[in-house]
C-alpha atoms as a PDB file:
ATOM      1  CA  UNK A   1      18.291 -27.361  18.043  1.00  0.00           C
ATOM      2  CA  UNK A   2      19.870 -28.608  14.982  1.00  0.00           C
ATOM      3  CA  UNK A   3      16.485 -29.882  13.364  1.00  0.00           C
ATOM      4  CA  UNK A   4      15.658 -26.044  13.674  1.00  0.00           C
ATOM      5  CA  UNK A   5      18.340 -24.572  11.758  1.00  0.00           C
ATOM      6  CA  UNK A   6      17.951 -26.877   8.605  1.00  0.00           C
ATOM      7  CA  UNK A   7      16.674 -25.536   5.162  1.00  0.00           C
ATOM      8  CA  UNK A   8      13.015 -25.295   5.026  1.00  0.00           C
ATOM      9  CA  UNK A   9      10.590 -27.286   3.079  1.00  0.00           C
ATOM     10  CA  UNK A  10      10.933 -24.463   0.431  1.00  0.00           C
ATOM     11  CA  UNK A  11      14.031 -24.326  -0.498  1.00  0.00           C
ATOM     12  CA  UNK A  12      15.296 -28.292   0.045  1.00  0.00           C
ATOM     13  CA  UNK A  13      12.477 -29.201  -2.551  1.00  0.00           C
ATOM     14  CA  UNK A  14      13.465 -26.585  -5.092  1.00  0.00           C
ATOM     15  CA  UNK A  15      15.721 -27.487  -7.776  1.00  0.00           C
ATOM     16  CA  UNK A  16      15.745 -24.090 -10.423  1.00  0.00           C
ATOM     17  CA  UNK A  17      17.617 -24.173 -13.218  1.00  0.00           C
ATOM     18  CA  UNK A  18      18.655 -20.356 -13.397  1.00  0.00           C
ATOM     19  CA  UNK A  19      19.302 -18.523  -9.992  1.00  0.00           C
ATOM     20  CA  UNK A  20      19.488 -14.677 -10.282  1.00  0.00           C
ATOM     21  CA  UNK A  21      21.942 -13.103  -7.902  1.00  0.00           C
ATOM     22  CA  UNK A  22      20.745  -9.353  -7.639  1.00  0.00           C
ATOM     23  CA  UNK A  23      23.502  -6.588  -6.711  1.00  0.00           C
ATOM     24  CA  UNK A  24      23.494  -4.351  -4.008  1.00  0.00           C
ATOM     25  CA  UNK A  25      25.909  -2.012  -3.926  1.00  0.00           C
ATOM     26  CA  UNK A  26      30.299  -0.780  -2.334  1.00  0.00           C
ATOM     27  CA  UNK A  27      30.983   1.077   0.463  1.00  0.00           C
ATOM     28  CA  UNK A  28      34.359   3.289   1.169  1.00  0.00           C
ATOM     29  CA  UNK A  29      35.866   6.375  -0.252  1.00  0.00           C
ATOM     30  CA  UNK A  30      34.994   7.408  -4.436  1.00  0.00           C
ATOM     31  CA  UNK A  31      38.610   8.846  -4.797  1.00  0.00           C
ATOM     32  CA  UNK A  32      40.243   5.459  -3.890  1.00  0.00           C
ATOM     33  CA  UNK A  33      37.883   3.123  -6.576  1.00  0.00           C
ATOM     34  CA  UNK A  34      40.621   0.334  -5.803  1.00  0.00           C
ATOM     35  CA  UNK A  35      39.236   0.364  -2.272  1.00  0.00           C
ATOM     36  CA  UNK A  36      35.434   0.285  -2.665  1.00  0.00           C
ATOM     37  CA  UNK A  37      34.058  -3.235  -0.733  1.00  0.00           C
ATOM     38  CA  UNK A  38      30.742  -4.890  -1.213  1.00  0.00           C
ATOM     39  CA  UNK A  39      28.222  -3.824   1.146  1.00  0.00           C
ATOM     40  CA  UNK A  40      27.032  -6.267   3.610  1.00  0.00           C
ATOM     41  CA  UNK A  41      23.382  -7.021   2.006  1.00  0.00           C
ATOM     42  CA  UNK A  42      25.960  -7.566  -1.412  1.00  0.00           C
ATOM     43  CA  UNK A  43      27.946  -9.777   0.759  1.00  0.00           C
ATOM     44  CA  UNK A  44      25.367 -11.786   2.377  1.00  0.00           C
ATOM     45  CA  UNK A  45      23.230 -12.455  -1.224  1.00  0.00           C
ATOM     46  CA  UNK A  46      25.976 -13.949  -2.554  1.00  0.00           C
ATOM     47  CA  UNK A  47      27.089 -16.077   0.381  1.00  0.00           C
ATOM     48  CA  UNK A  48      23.197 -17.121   0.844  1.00  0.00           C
ATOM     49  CA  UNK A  49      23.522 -18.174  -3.327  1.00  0.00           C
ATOM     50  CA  UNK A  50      27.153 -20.122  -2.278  1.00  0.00           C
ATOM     51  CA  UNK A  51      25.313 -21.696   0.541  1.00  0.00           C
ATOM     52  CA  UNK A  52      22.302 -22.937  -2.228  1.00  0.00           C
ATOM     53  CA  UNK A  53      24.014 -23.874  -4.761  1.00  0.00           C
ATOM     54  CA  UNK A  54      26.991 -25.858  -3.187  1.00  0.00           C
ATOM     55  CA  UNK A  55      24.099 -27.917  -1.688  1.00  0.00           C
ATOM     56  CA  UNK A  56      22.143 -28.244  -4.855  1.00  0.00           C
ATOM     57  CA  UNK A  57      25.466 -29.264  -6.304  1.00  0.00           C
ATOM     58  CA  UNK A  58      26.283 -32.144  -4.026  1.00  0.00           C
ATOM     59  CA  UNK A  59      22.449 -33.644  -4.712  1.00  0.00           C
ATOM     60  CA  UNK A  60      23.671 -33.287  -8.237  1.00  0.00           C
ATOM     61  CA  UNK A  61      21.424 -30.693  -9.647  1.00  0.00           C
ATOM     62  CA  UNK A  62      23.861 -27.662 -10.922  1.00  0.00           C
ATOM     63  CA  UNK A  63      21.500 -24.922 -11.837  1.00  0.00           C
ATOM     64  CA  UNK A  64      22.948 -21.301 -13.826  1.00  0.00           C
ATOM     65  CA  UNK A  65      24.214 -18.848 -11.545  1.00  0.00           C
ATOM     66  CA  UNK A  66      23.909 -15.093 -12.543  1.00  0.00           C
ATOM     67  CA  UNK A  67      24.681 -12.105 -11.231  1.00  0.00           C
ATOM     68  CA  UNK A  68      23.634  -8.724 -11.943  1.00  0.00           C
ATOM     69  CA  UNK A  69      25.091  -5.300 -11.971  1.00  0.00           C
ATOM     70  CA  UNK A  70      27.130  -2.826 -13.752  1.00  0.00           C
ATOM     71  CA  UNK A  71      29.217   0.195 -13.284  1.00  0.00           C
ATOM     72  CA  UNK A  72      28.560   2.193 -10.228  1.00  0.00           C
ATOM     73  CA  UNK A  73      31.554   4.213 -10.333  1.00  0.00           C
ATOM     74  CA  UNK A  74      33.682   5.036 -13.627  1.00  0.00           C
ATOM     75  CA  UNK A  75      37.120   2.843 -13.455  1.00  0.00           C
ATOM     76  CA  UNK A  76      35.331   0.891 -11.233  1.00  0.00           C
ATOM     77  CA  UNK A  77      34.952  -3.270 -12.169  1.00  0.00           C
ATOM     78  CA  UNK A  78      30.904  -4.222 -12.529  1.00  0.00           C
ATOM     79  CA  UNK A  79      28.994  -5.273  -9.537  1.00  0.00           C
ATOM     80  CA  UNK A  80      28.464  -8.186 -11.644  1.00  0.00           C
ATOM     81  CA  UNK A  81      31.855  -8.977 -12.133  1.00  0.00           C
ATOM     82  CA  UNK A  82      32.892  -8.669  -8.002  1.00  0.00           C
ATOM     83  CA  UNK A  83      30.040 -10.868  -6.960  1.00  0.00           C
ATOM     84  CA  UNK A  84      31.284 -13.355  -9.795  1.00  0.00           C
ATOM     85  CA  UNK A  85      34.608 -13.460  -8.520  1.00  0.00           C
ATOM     86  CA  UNK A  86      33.432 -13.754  -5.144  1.00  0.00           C
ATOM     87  CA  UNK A  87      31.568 -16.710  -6.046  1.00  0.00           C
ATOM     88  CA  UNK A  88      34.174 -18.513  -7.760  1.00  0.00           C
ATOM     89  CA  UNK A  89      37.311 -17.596  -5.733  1.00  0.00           C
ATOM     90  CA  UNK A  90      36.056 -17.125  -2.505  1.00  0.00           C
ATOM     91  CA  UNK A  91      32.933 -19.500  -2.370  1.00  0.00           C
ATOM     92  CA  UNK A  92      34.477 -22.230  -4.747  1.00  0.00           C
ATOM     93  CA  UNK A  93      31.903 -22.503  -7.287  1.00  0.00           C
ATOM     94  CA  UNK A  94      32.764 -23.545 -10.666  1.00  0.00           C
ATOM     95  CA  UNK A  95      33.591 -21.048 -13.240  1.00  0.00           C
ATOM     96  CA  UNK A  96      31.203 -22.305 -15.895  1.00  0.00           C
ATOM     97  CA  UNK A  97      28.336 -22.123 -13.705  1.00  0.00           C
ATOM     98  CA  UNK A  98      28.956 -18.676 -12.920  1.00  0.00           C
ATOM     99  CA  UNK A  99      27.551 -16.000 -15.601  1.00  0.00           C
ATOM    100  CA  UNK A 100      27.153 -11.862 -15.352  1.00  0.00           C
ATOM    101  CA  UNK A 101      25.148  -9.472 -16.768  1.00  0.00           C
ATOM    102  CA  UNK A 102      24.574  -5.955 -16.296  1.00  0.00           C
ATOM    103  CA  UNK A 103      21.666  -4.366 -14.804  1.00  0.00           C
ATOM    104  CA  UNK A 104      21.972  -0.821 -12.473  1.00  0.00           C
ATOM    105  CA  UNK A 105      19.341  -0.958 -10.629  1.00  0.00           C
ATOM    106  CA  UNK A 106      16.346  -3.294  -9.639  1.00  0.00           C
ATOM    107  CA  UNK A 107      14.078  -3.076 -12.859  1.00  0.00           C
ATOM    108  CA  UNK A 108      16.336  -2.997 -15.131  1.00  0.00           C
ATOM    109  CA  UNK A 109      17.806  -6.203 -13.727  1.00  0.00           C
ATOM    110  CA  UNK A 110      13.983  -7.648 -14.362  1.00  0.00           C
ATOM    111  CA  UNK A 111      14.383  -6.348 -17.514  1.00  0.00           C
ATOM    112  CA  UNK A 112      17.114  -8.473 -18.145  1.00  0.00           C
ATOM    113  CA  UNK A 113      15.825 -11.579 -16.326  1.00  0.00           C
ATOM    114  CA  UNK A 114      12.245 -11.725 -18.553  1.00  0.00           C
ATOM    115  CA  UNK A 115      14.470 -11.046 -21.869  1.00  0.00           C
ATOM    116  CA  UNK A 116      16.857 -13.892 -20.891  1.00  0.00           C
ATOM    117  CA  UNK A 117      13.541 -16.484 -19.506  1.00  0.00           C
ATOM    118  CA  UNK A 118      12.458 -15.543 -23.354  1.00  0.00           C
ATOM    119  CA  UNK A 119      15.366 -16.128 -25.130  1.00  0.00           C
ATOM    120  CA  UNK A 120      16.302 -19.458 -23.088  1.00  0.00           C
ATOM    121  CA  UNK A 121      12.870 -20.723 -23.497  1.00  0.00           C
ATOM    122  CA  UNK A 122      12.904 -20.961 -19.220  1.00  0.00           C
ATOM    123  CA  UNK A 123       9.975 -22.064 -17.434  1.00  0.00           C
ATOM    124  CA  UNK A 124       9.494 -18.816 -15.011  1.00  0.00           C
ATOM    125  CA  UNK A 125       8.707 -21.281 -12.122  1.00  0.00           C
ATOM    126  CA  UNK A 126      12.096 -22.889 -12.457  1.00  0.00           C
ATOM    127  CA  UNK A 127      13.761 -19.244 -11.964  1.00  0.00           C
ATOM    128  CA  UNK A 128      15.467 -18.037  -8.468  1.00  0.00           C
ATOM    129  CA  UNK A 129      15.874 -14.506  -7.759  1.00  0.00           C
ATOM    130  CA  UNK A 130      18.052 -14.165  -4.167  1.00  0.00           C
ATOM    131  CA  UNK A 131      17.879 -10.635  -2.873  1.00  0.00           C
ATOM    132  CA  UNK A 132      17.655  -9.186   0.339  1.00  0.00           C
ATOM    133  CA  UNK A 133      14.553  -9.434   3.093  1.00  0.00           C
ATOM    134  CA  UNK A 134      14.095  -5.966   2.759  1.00  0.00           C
ATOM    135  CA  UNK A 135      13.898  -5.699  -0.844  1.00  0.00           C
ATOM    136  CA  UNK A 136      10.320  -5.690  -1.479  1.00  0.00           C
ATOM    137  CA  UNK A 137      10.689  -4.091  -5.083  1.00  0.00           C
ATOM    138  CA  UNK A 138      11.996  -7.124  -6.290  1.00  0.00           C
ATOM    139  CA  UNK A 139       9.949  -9.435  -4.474  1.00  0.00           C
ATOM    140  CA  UNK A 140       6.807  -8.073  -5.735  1.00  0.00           C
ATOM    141  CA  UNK A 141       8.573  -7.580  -9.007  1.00  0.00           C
ATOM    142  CA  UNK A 142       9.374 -11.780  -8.616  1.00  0.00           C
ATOM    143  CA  UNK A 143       5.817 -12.234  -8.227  1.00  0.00           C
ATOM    144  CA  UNK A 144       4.205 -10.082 -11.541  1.00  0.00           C
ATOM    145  CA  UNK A 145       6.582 -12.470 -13.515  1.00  0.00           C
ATOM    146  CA  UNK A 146       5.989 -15.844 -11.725  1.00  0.00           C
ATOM    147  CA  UNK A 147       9.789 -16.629 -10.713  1.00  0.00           C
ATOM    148  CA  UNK A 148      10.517 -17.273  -7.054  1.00  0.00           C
ATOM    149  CA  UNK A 149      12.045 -15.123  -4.719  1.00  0.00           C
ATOM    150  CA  UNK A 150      14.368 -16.241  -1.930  1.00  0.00           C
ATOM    151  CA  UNK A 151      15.710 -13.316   0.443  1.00  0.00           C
ATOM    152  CA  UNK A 152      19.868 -14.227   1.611  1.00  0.00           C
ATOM    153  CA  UNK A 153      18.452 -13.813   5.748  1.00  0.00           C
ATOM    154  CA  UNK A 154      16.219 -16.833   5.264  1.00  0.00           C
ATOM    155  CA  UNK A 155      18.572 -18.863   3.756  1.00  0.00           C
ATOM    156  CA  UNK A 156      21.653 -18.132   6.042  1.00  0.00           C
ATOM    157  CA  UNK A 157      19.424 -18.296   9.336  1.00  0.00           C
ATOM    158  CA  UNK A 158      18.171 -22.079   8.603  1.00  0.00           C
ATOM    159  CA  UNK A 159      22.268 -22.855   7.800  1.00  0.00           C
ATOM    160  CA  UNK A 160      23.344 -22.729  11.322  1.00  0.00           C
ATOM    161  CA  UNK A 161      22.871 -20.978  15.017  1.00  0.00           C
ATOM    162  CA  UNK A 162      25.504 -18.569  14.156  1.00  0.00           C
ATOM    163  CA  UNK A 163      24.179 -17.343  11.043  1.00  0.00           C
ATOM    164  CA  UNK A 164      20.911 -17.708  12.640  1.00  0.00           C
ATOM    165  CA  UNK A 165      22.135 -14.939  15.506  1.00  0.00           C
ATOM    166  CA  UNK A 166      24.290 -12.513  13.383  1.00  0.00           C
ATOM    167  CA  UNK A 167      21.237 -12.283  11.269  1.00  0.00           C
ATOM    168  CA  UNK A 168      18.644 -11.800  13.672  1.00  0.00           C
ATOM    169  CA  UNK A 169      21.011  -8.778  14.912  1.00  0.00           C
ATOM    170  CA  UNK A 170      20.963  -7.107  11.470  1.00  0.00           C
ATOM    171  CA  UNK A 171      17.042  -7.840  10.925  1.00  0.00           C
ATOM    172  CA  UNK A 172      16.448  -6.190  14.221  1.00  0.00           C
ATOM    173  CA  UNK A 173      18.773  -3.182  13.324  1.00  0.00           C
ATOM    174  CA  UNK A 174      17.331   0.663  13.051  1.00  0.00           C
ATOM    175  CA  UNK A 175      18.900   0.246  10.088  1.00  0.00           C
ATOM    176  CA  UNK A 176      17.311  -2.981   8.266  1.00  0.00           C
ATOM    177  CA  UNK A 177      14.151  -1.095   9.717  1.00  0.00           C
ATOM    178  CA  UNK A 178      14.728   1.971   7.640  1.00  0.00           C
ATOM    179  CA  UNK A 179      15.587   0.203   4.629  1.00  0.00           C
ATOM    180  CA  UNK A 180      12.475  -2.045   5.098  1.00  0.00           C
ATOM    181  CA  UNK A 181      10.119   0.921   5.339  1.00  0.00           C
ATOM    182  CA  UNK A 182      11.887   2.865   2.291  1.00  0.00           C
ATOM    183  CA  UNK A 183      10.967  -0.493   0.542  1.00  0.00           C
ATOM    184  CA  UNK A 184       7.191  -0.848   1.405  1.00  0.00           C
ATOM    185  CA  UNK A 185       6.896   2.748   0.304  1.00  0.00           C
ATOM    186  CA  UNK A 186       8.635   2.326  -3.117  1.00  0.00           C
ATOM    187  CA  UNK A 187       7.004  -1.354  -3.556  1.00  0.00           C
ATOM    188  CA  UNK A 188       3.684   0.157  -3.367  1.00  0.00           C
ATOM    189  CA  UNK A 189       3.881   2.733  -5.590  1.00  0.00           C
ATOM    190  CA  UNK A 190       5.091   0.475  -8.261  1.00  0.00           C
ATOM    191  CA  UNK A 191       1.774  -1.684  -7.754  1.00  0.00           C
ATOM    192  CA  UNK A 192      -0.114   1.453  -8.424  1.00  0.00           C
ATOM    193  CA  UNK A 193       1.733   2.730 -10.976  1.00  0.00           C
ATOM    194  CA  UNK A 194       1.145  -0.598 -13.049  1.00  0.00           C
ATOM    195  CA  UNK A 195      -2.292   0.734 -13.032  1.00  0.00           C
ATOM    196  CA  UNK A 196      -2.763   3.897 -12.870  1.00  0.00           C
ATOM    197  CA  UNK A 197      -1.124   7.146 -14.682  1.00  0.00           C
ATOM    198  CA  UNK A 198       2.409   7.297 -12.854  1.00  0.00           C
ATOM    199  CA  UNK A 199       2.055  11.241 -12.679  1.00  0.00           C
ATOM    200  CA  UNK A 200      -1.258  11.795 -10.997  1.00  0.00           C
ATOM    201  CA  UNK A 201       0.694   9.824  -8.392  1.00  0.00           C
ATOM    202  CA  UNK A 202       4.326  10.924  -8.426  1.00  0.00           C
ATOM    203  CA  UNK A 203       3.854  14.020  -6.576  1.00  0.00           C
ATOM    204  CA  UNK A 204       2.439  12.560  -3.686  1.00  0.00           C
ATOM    205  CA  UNK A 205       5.377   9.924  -3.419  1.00  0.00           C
ATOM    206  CA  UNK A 206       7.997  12.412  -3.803  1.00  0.00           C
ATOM    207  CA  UNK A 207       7.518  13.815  -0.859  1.00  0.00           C
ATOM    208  CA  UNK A 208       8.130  10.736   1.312  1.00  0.00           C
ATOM    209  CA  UNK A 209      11.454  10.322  -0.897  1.00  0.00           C
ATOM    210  CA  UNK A 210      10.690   7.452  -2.790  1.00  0.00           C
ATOM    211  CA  UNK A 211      13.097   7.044  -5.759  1.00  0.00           C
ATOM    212  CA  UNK A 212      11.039   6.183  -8.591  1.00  0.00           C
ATOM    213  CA  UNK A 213      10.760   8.554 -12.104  1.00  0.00           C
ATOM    214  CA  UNK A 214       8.861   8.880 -14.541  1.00  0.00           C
ATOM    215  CA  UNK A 215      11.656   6.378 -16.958  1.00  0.00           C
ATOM    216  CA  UNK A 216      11.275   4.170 -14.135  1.00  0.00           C
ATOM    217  CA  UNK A 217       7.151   3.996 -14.599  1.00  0.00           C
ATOM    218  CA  UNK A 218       8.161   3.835 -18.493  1.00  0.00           C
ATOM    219  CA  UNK A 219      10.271   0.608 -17.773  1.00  0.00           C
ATOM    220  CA  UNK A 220       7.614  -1.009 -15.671  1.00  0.00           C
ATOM    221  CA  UNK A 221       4.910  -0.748 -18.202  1.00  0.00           C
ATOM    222  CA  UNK A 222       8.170  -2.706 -21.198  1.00  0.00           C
ATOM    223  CA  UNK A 223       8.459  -5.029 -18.467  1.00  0.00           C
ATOM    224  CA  UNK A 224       4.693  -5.698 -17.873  1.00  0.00           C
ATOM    225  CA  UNK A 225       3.265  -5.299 -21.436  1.00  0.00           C
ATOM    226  CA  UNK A 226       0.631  -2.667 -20.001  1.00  0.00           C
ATOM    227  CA  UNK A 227      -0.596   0.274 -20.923  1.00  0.00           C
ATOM    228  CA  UNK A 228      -0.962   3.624 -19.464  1.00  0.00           C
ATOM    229  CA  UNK A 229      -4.471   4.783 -18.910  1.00  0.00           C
END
């Protein structure tokens, strides 16, 4: 049983230099901002990343840690800046190996990562990204610029048989399920809008309320160095 819960092959012979921590999102009541929580796929990204990086530590490899995410709600610290704290407080990593930047949603955090694998002269292949299973915008958006993606569930269900359990009750969840469809829809239509004009397609989309605008489509084709045709 124990050989079954270890890290796989991909991740124990891994050693990135820069691990991207991407945010998620708070849960609780907008008038009380002091009582807004991480949400659990927030929560379990950045104990997956503790769970990584304490191990990559200990072999002696200590790669960059950042996080991602900015305001969501005004007087309101960043995303960035909770999941930080988290990691350094909670999770006992060390401060200087700990960085934030901002980033609101999903391509604009790609945004950042490409500008910052530019300006740090980064090998893309030597780049983590740890998101969520479901979040199959930034997988495939992992993939167009060559940097690995890691989803939190398959790290934390190789760390032990509990993990292994309490996340094979939220995979199986109506509610992973929902957020995994919402995902494949919204995933695909950024493929094709790479491609092909964004608003011969939009309409269509719309109506099976996938969030993605025409700025969005904009920022793709920055990110991407393509052209609209």
């Amino acid at each position: 049983m124990k050989e079954r819960f270890r890290s796989n092959e991909s991740q124990r012979n891994f050693f990135p230099d820069v691990i991207f921590v991407l945010s998620s999102g708070l849960y609780g009541s907008e008038v009380n901002v002091s009582k807004l929580k991480l949400s659990w796929d927030a929560r379990m990204r950045l104990v997956a990343t503790a769970d990584l990086v304490n191990r990559l530590n200990e072999v002696g490899h200590s790669p960059q840690v950042v996080v991602t995410g900015g305001n969501v709600y005004k007087g309101q610290p960043k995303l960035s800046s909770i999941g930080r704290n988290k990691l350094v407080n909670n999770y006992r990593l060390p401060k200087d190996q700990v960085k934030t930047v901002d980033g609101l949603d999903t391509i604009e955090e790609f945004k950042i990562i490409k500008r910052l694998i530019r300006e740090q002269n980064l090998n893309p292949h030597d780049v983590a990204v740890i998101s969520s299973g479901y979040h199959l915008t930034a997988k495939t958006l992992s993939k167009q610029l060559g940097v690995n993606f890691f989803s939190a569930e398959e790290i934390l269900r190789k760390r032990n048989k509990h993990y292994h359990d309490v996340i094979e009750d939220i995979v199986n969840s109506d509610h992973y399920h929902g957020l995994l469809e919402s995902q494949r829809r919204r995933s695909k239509l950024i493929k094709v809008s790479l491609g092909k004009t964004f608003y011969k397609i939009a309409a269509k989309w719309v109506k099976r309320n996938v969030e993605l605008t025409p700025f969005d489509s904009n920022d793709l084709r920055e990110l991407f160095g393509t052209k609209e045709r």
